[in-house]
Every structure is written in C-alpha cells, then in structure tokens.
C-alpha atoms as a PDB file:
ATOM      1  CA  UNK A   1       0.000   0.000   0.000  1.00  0.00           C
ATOM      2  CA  UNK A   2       3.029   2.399   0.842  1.00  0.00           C
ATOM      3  CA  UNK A   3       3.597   2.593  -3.123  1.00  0.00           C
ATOM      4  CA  UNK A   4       0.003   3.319  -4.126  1.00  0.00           C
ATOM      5  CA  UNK A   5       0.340   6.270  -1.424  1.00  0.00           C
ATOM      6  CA  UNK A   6       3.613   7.312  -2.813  1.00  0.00           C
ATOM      7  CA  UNK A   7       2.335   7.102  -6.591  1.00  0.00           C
ATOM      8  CA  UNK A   8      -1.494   9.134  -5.333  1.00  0.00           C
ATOM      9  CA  UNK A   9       0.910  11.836  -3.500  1.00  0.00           C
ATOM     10  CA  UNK A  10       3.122  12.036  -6.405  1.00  0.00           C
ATOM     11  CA  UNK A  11      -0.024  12.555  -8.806  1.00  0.00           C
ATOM     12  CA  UNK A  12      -1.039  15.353  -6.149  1.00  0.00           C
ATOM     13  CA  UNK A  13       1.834  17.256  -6.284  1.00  0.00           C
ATOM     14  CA  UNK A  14       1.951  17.376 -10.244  1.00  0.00           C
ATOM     15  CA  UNK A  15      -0.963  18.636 -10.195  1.00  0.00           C
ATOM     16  CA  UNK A  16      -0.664  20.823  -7.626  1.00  0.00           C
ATOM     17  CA  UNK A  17       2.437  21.891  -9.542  1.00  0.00           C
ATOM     18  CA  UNK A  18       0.755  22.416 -12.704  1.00  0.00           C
ATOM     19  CA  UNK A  19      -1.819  25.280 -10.944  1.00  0.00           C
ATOM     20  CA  UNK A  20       1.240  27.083  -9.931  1.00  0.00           C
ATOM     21  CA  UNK A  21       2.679  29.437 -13.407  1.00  0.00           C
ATOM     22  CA  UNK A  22       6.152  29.762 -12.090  1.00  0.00           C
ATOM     23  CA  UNK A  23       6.164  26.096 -11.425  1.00  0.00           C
ATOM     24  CA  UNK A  24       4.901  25.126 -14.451  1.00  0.00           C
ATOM     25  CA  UNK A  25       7.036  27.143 -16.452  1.00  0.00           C
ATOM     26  CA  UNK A  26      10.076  25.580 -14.776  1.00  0.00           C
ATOM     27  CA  UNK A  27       8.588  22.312 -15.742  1.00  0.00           C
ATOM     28  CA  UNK A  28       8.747  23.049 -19.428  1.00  0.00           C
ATOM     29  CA  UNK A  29      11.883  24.941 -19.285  1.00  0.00           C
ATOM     30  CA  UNK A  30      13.536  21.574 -18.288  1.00  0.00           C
ATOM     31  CA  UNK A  31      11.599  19.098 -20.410  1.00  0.00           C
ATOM     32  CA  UNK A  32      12.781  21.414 -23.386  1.00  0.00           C
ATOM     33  CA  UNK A  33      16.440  21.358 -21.774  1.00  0.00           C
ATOM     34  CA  UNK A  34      16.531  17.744 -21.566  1.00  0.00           C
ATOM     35  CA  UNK A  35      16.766  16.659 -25.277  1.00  0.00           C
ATOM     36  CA  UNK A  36      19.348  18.858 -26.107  1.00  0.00           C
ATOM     37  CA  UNK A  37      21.398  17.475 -23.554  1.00  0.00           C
ATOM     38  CA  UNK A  38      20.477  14.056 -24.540  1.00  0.00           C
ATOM     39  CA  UNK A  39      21.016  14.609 -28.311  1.00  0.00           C
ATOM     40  CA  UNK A  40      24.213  16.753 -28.001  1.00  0.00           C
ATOM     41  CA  UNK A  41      27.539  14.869 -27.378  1.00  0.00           C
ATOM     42  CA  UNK A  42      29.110  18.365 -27.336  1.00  0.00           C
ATOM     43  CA  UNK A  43      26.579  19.747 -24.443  1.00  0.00           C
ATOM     44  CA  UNK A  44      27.042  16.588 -22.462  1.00  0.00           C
ATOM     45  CA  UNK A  45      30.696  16.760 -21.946  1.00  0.00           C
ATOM     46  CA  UNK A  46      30.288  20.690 -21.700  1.00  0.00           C
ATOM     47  CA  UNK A  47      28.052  19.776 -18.410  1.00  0.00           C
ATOM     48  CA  UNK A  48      30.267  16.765 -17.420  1.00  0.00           C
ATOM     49  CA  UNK A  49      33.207  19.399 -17.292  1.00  0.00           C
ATOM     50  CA  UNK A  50      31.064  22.177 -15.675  1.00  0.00           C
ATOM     51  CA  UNK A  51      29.772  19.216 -12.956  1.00  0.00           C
ATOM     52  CA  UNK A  52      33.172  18.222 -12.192  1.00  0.00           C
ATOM     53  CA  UNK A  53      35.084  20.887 -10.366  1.00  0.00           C
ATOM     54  CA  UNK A  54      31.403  21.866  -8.381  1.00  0.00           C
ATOM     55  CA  UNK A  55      32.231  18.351  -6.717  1.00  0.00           C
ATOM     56  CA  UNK A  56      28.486  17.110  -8.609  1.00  0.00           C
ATOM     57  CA  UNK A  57      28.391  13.762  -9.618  1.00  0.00           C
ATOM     58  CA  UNK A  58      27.923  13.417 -13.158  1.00  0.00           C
ATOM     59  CA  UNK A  59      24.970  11.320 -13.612  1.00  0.00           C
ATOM     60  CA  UNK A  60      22.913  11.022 -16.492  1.00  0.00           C
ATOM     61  CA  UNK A  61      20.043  13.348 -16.732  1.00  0.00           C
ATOM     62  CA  UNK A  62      16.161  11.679 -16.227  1.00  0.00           C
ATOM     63  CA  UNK A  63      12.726  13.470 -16.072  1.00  0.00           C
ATOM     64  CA  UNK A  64      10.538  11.346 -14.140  1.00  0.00           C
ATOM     65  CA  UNK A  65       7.150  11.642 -14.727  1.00  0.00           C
ATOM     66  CA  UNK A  66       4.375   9.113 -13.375  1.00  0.00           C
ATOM     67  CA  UNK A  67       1.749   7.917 -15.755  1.00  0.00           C
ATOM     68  CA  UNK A  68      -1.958   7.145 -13.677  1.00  0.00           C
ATOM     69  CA  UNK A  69      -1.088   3.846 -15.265  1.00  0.00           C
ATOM     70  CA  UNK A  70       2.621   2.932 -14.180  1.00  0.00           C
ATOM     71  CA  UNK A  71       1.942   1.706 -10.628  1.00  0.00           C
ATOM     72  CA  UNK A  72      -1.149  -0.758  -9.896  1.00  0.00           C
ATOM     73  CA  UNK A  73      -3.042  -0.123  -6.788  1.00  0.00           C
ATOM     74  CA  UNK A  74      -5.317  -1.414  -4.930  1.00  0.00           C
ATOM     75  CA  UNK A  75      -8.476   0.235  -4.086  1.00  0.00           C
END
C-alpha cells in the first residue's frame, strides 16, 4: 500500500504543480532542456566538465514523470 500512497501523493503534487505558473514554467523549461542534452555529445561533456570541479556527480540526466497507469493499486 506504501507505493500506491507514494504514486497518489506524487499525482497530487503534479498537479498541484501544474496550478502554480512559475512552477509550471520551470517544468517546461527543463523538459525542453533535456533533449538537447540528450542529443548533443558536445553539451554533455560541456556539463560533465562544468559538474566536475562543483564536486556534482555526473549522472545522467532523467525526467521522471508518473503515468496514472505505471503503478497498480489497490483500491
């Protein structure tokens, strides 16, 4: 039950989110920042070497988003 709560909080939040502009537009900003990231060998080693001496860990970037679908609960 602890992941159906997790995944109905989650879905709460985004939505919450989503009535809040500034929040929203930060949400777009970085799903449109994302690709070019991901389709750029240049910008991803420009990042790596921008990560590096900040002590960040260079991981790879994700957007996680939660489709109603993606988690079965039980009602």
């Amino acid at each position: 039950h602890s992941i159906c709560i997790a995944h109905k909080l989650n879905l709460i939040v985004k939505k919450s989110c989503d009535q809040i502009p500034e929040l929203s537009s930060i949400r777009h900003k970085s799903r449109q920042i994302m690709p070019f990231f991901r389709s750029s060998s240049t910008a991803k080693e420009k990042l790596t070497q921008v990560q590096q001496p900040m002590g960040r860990p260079t991981l790879a970037l994700q957007f996680l988003c939660t489709p109603a679908s993606s988690v079965p609960c039980e009602r």
